[in-house]
C-alpha atoms as a PDB file:
ATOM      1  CA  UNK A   1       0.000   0.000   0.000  1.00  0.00           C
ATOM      2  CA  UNK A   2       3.031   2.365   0.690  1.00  0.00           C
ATOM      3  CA  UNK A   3       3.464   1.843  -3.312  1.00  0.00           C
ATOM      4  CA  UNK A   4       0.681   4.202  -4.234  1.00  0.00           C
ATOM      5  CA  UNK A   5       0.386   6.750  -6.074  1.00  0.00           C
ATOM      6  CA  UNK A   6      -2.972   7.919  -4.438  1.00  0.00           C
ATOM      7  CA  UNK A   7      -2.178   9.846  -1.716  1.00  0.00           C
ATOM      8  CA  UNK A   8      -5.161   9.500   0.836  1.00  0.00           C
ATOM      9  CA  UNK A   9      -4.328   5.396   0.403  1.00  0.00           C
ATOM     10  CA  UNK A  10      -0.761   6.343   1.254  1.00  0.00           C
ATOM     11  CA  UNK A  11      -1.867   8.692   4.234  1.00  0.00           C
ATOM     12  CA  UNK A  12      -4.848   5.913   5.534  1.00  0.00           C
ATOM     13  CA  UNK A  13      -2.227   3.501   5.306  1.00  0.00           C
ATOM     14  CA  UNK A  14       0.751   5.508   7.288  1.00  0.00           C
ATOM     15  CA  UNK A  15      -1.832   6.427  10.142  1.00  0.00           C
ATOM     16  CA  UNK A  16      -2.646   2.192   9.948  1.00  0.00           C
ATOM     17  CA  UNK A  17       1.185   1.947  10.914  1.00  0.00           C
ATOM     18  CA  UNK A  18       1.340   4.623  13.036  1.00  0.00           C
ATOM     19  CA  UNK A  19      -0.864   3.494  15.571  1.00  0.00           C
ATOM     20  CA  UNK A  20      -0.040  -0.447  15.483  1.00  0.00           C
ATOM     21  CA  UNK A  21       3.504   0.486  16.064  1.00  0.00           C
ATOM     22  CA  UNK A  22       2.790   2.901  18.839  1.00  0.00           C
ATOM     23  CA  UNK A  23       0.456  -0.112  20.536  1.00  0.00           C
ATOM     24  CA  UNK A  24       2.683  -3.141  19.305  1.00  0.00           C
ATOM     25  CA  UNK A  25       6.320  -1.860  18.398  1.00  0.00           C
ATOM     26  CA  UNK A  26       7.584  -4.460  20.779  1.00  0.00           C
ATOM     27  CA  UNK A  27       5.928  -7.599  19.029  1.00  0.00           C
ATOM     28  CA  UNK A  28       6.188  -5.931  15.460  1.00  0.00           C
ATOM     29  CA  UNK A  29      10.366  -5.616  15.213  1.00  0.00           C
ATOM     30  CA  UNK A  30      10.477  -6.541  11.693  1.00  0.00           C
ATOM     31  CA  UNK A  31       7.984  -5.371  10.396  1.00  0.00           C
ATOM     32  CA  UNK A  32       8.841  -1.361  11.953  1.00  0.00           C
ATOM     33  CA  UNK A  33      11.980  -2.207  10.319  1.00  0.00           C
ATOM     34  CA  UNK A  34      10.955  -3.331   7.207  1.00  0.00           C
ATOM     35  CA  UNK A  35       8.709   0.182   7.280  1.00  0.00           C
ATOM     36  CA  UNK A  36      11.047   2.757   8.245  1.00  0.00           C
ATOM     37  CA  UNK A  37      13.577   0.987   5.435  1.00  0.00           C
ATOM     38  CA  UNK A  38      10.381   1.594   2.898  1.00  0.00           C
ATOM     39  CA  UNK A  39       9.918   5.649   4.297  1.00  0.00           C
ATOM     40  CA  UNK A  40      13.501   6.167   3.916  1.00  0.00           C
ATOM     41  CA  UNK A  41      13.596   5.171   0.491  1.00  0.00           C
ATOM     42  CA  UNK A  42      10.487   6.747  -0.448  1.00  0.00           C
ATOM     43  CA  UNK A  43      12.204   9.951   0.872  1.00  0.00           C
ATOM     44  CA  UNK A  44      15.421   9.607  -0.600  1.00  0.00           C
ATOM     45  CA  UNK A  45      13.754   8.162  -3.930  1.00  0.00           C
ATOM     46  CA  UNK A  46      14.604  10.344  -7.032  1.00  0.00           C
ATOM     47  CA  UNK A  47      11.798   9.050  -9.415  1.00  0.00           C
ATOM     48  CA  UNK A  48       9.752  11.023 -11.287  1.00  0.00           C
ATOM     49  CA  UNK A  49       6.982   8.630 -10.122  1.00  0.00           C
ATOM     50  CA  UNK A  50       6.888   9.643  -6.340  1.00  0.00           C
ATOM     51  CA  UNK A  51       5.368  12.752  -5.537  1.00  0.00           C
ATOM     52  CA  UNK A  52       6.908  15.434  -3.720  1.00  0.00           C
ATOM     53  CA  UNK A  53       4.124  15.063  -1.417  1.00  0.00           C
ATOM     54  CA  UNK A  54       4.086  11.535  -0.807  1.00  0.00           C
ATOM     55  CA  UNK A  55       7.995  12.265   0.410  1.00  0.00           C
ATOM     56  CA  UNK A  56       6.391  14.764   2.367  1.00  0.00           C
ATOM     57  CA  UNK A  57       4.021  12.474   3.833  1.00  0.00           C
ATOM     58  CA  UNK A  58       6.193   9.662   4.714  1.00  0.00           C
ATOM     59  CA  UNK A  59       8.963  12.514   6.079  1.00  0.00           C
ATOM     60  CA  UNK A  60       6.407  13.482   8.505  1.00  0.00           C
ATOM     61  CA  UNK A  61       5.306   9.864   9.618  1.00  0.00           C
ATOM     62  CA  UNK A  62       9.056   8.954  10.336  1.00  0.00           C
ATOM     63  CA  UNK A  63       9.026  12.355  12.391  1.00  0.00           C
ATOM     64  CA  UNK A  64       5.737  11.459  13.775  1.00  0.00           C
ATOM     65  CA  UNK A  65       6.994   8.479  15.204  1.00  0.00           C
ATOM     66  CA  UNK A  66       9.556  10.035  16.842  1.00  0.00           C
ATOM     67  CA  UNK A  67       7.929  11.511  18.979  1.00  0.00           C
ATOM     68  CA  UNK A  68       6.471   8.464  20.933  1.00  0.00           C
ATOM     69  CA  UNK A  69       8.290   8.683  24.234  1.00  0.00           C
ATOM     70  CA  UNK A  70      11.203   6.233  24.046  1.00  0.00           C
ATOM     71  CA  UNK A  71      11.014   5.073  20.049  1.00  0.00           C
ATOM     72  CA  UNK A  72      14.407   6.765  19.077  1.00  0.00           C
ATOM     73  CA  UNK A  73      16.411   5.082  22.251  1.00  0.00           C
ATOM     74  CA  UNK A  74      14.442   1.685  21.528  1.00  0.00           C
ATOM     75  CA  UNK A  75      15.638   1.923  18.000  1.00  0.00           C
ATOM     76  CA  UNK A  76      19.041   3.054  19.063  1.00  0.00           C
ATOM     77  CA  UNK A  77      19.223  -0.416  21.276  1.00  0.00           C
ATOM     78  CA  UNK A  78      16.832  -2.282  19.240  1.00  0.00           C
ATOM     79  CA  UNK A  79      18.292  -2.484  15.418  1.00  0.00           C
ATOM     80  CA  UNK A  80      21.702  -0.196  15.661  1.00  0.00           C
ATOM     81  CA  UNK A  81      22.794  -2.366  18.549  1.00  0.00           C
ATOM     82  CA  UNK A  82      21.542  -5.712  16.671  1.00  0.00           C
ATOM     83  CA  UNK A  83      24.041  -7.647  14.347  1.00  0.00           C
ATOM     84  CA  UNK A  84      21.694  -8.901  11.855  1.00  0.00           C
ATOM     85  CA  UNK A  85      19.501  -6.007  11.884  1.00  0.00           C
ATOM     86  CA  UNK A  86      20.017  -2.335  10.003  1.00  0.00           C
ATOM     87  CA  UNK A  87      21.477   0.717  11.818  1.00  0.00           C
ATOM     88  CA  UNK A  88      17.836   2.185  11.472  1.00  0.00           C
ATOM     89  CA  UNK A  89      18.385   4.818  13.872  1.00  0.00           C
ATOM     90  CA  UNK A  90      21.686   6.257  12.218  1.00  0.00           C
ATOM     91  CA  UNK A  91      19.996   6.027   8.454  1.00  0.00           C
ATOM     92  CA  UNK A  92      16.942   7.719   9.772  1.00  0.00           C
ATOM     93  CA  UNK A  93      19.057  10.743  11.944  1.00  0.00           C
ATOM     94  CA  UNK A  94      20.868  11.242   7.889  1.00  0.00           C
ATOM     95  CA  UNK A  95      17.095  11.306   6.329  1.00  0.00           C
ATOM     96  CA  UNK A  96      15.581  13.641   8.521  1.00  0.00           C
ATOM     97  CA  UNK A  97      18.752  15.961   8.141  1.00  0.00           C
ATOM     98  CA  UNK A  98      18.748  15.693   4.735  1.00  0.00           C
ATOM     99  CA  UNK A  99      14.986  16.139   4.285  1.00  0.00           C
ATOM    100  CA  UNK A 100      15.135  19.094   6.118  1.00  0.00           C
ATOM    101  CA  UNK A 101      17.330  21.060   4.392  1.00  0.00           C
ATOM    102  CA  UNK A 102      15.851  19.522   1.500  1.00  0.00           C
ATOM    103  CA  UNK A 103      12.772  21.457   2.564  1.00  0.00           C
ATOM    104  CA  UNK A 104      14.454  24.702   3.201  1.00  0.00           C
ATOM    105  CA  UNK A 105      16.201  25.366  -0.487  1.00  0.00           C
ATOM    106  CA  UNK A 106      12.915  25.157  -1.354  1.00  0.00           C
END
């Protein structure tokens, strides 16, 4: 569903994620995984095909999750900290840097 190019699919379907990872994040480790790899290359993506603001959209769920009490040490410990899991936490600090100046040139 994060593959669509109708945006209030891709919204319904980020709020879907949203609030099973905020109840569930500690039964759902792959899978948040396997989602914040898919916003991070939806936001770094340079095809034509994605939307400006479907990176938009999936910039603000990333930063949206963040701010659940505890995610970004849990990720920290929970996948940086892991050997057979990404360094989500470092990959994600780069995308929100990088998105945000992104957004500021323009």
């Amino acid at each position: 569903l994060l593959d669509t190019e109708k945006l209030p699919v891709f919204a319904a379907t980020n709020r879907v994620c949203f609030l099973l990872f905020e109840a569930l994040r500690t039964s759902l480790k792959f899978q948040m995984e396997s989602y914040f790899n898919k916003l991070k290359s939806i936001v770094t993506s340079e095809q034509s095909r994605i939307s400006y603001e479907q990176k938009e959209m999936a910039l603000e769920s990333i930063v949206e999750l963040w701010r659940i009490p505890g995610l970004v040490t849990e990720l920290y410990l929970n996948y940086d900290c892991d050997l057979y899991c990404s360094n989500l936490f470092e990959d994600l600090t780069k995308v929100n840097r990088n998105g945000v100046f992104t957004c500021l040139m323009l």
